[in-house]
Protein backbone atom coordinates (compact mmCIF):
# COMPACT_ATOMS: atom_id res chain seq x y z
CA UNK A 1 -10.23 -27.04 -50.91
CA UNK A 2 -13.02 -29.61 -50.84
CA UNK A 3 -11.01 -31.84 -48.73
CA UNK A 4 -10.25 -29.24 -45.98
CA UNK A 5 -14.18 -27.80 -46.64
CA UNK A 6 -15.27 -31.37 -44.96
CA UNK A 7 -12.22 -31.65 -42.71
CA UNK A 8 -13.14 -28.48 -40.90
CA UNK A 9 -16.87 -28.98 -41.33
CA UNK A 10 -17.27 -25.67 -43.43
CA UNK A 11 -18.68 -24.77 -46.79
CA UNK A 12 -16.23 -24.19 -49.57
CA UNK A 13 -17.83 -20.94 -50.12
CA UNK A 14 -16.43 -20.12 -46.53
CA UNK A 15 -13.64 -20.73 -46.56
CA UNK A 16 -12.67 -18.86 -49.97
CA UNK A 17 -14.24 -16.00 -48.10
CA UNK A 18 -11.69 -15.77 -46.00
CA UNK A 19 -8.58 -17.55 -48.44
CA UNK A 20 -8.75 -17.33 -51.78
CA UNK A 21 -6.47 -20.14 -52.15
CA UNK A 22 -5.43 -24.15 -50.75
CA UNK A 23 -1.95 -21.88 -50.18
CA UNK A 24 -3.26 -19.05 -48.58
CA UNK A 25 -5.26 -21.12 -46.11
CA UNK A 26 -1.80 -22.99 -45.58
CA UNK A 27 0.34 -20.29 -44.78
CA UNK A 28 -2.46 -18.76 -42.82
CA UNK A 29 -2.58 -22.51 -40.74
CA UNK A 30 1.64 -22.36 -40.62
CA UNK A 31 1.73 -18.51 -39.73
CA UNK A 32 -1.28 -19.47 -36.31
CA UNK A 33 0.66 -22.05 -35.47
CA UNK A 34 4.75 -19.93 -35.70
CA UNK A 35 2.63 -17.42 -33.54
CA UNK A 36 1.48 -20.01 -31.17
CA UNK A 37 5.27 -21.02 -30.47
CA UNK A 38 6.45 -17.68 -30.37
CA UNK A 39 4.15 -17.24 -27.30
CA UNK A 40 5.50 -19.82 -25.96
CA UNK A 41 9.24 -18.51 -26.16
CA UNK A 42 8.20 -14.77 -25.34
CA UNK A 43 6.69 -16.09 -22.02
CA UNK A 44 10.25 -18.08 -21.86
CA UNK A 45 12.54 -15.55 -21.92
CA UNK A 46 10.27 -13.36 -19.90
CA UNK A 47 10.06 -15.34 -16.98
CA UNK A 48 11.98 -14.74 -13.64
CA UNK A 49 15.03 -17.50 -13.94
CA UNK A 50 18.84 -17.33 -14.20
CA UNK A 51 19.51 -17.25 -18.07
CA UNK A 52 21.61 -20.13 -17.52
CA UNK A 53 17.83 -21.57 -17.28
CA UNK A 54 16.35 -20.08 -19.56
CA UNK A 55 18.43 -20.78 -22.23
CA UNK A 56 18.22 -24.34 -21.77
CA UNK A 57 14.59 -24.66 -21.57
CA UNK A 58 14.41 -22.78 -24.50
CA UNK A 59 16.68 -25.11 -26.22
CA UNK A 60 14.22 -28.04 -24.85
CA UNK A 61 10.90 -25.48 -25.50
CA UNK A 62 11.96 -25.16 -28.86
CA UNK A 63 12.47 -28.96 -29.98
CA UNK A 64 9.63 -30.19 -27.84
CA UNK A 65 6.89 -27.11 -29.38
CA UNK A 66 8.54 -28.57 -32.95
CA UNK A 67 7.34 -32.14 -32.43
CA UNK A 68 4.12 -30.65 -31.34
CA UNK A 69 3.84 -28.35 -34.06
CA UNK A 70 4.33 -31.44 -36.54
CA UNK A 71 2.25 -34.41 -34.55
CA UNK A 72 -0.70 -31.93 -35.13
CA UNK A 73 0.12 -31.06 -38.67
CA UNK A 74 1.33 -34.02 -40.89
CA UNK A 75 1.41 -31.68 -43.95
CA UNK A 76 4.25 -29.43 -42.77
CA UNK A 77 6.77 -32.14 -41.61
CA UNK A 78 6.19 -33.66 -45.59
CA UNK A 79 7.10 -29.74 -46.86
CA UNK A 80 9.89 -29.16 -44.62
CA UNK A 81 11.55 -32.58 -45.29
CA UNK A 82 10.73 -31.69 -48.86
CA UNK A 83 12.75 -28.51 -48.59
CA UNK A 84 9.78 -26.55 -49.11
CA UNK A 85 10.12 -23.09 -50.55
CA UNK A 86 6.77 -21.77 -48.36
CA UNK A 87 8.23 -23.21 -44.90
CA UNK A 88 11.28 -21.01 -45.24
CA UNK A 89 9.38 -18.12 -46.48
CA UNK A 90 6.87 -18.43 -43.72
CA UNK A 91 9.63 -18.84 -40.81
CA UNK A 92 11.71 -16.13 -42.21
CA UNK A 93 9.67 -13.99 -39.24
CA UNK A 94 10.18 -16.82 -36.90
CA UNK A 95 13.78 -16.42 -37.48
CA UNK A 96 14.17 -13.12 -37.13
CA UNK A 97 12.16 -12.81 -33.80
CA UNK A 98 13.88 -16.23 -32.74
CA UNK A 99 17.72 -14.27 -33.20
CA UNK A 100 16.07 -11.67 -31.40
CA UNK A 101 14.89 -13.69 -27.81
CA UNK A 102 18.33 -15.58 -28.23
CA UNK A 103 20.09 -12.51 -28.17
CA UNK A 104 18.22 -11.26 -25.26
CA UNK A 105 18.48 -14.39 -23.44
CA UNK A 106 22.43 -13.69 -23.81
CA UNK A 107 22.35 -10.05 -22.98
CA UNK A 108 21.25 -10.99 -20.03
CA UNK A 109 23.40 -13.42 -18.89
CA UNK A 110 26.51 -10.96 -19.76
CA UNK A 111 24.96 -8.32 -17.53
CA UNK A 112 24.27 -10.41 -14.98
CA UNK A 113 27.82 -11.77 -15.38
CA UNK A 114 27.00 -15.16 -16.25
CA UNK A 115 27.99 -15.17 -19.80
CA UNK A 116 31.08 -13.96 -20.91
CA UNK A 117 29.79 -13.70 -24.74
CA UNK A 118 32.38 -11.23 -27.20
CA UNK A 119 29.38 -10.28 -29.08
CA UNK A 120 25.52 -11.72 -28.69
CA UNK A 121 24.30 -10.95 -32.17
CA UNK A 122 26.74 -13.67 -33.94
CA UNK A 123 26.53 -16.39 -30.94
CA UNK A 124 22.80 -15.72 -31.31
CA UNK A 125 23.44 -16.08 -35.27
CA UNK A 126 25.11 -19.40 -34.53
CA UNK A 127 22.87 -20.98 -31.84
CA UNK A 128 20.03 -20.39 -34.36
CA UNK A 129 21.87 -22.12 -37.13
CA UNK A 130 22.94 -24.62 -35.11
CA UNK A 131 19.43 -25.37 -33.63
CA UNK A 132 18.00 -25.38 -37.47
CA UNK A 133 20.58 -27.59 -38.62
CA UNK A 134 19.32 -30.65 -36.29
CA UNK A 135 16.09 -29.99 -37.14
CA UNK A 136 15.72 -31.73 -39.80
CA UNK A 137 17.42 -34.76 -38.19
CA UNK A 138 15.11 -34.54 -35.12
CA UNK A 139 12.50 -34.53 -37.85
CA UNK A 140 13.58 -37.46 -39.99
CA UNK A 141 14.20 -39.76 -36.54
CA UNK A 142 10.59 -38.62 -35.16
CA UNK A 143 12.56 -37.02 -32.29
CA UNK A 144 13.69 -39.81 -30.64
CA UNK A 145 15.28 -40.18 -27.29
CA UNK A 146 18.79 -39.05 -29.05
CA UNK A 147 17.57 -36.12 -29.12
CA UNK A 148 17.35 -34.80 -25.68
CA UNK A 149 20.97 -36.69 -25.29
CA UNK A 150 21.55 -34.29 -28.40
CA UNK A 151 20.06 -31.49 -26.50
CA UNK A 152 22.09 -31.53 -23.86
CA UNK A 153 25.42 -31.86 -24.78
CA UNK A 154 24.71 -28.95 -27.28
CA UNK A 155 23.50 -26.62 -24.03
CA UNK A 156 26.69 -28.08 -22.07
CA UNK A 157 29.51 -27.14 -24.96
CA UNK A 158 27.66 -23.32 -25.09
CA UNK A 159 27.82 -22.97 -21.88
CA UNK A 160 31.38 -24.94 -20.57
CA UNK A 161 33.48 -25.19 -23.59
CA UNK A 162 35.31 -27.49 -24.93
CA UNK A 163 39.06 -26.18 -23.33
CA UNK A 164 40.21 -28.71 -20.87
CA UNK A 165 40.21 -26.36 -17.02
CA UNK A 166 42.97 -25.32 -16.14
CA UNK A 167 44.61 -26.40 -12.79
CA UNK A 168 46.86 -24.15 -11.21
């Protein structure tokens, strides 16, 4: 706490005011920053394009906000590559609200007829996993250029398939 006292130019008796604890502060710090990307996505899915738009740029939103989130925070990219128990407790809420604007990204595009999606809960379920799971390789390779490459070939297979067209 003495460290982050003179970091942030405050008192220790200030800060343990407001956090009783060097974890408290931290998940306070994670949990600011999880509601600063959330804004971003809301305002994402809430703007006025096709979802076939929409659910790329949230696809590039998402990776782009995480290389943000970690540039400005050293600390969390060290827990999450460390598996941390606190990161996944902390983005259990991300999760959840993250299933939920994939979802409605999808719902949309099957009313409007450009998704034909059997059910949007589990593709939702899957995108999410499947976005989590190159994460951490993102992460480890300081999200190099791959990555976009990566990006984009994940948005094409959702959205094309991998079936050969059929010519008739």
């Amino acid at each position: 706490m003495d460290d982050i006292a003179k970091a942030s130019k405050l008192g220790r008796r200030t800060l343990y005011t407001y956090y009783r604890s060097k974890d408290e502060l931290y998940a306070a710090v994670v949990s600011d920053e999880i509601n600063h990307l959330m804004k971003g996505f809301r305002a994402l899915v809430n703007d006025r394009h096709s979802p076939e738009i929409k659910l790329k740029r949230y696809f590039r939103q998402r990776f782009k906000s995480m290389q943000e989130l970690l540039d400005r925070n050293p600390s969390v990219k060290t827990d999450y590559l460390a598996n941390n128990e606190r990161i996944e407790h902390i983005r259990k809420e991300l999760d959840k609200e993250e299933l939920f604007l994939l979802n409605r990204i999808l719902e949309d595009g099957k009313t409007a007829g450009c998704f034909h999606v059997k059910d949007t809960k589990k593709l939702s379920f899957l995108m999410l996993t499947t976005l989590k799971g190159l994460e951490r390789r993102f992460i480890m390779q300081d999200f190099d250029s791959n990555c976009n490459e990566i990006i984009e070939t994940l948005y094409h297979t959702l959205l094309h398939g991998i079936e050969t067209p059929q010519t008739t």
